[in-house]
Structure formats: C-alpha cells, structure tokens
Protein backbone atom coordinates (compact mmCIF):
# COMPACT_ATOMS: atom_id res chain seq x y z
CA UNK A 1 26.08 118.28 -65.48
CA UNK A 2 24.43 116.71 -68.60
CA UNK A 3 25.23 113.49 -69.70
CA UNK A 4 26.51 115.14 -73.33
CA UNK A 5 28.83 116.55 -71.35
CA UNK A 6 30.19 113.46 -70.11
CA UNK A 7 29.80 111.45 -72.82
CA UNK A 8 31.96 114.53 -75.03
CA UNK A 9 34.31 114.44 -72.43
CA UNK A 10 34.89 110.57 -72.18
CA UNK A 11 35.05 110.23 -76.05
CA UNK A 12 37.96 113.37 -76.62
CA UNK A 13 39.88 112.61 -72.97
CA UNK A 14 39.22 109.24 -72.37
CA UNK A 15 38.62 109.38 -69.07
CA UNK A 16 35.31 109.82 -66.95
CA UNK A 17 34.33 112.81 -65.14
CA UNK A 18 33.37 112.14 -61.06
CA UNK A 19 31.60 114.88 -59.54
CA UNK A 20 31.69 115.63 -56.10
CA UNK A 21 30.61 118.48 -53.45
CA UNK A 22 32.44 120.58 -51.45
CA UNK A 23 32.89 123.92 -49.70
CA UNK A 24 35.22 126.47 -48.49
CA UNK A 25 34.74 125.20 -44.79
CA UNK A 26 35.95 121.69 -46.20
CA UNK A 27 38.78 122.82 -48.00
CA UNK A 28 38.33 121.28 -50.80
CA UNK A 29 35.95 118.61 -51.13
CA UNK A 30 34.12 116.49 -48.63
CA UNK A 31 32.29 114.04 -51.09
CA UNK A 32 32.62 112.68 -53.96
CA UNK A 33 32.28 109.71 -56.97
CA UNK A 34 35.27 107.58 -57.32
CA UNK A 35 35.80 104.65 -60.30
CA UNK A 36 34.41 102.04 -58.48
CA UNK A 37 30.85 104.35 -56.83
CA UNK A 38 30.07 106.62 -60.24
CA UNK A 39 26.29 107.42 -60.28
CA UNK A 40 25.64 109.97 -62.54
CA UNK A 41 23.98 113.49 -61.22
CA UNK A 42 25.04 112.68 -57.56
CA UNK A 43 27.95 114.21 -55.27
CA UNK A 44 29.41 110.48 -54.22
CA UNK A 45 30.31 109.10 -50.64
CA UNK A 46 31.94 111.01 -48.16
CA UNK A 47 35.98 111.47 -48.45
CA UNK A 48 37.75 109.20 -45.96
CA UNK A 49 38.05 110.68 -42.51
CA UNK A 50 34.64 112.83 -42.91
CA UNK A 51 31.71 113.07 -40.26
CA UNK A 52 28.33 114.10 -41.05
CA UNK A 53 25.22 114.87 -39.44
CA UNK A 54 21.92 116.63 -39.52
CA UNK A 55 21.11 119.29 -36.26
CA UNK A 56 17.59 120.10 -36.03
CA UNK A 57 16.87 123.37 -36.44
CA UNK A 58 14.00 125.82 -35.58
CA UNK A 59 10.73 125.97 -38.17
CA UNK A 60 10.88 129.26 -39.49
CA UNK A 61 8.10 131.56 -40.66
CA UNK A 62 10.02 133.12 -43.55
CA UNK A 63 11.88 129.61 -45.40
CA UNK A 64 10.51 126.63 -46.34
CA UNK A 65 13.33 124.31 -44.88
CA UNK A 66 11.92 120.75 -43.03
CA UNK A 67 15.56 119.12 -42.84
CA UNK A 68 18.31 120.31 -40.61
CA UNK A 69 21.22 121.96 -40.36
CA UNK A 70 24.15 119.85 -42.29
CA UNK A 71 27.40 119.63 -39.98
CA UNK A 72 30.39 118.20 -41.41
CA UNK A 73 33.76 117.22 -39.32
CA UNK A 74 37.14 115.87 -40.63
C-alpha cells in the first residue's frame, strides 16, 4: 500500500490503516499490525494462538525457491 494512501486515509477517517496477511486456510487472518506494532509495508506479528514454521523442501529444477515450505497452525 503507499503511504498516500495512508496518509489520505488517516486525514478523512481519522484512524490508521494496519495491514495484515492472511489466507483461506487461516480463515481470516493469521498476522497482522496492531496500534501498539504498526510498521509500515509489513504484515505484523502473528494473531494470538498461531504456530509457524518453515519445512524444508526439495531444490527444484524448474523454481527458484531457497526457503521452505511455510506451515501455519492455530
């Protein structure tokens, strides 16, 4: 999101935007910004209650990942 758009927001709403990540699996959100953790252009700290982890996973001749495979548990 660009910072206009926050700032735009803020100024007509008066209150901040928090962004945060989540997926379908998660139903709705796993992480996210609150008041007191807001950095700008990141998804936040995981919701209460959530596990994550990275599984390795096998190099691939076809993509370019290095990292693994996220895994997420509530």
């Amino acid at each position: 999101m660009k910072e206009a758009t926050r700032t735009i927001w803020a100024e007509k709403f008066g209150v901040p935007i928090f962004e945060g990540y989540g997926v379908t699996e998660t139903a709705p959100v796993f992480a996210l910004n609150t008041p007191m953790f807001n950095k700008f252009g990141a998804v936040g700290r995981l919701a209460p209650g959530m596990e994550h982890r990275l599984e390795p996973v096998q190099p691939c001749a076809v993509c370019f990942r290095r990292n693994g495979a996220p895994v997420w548990r509530a």
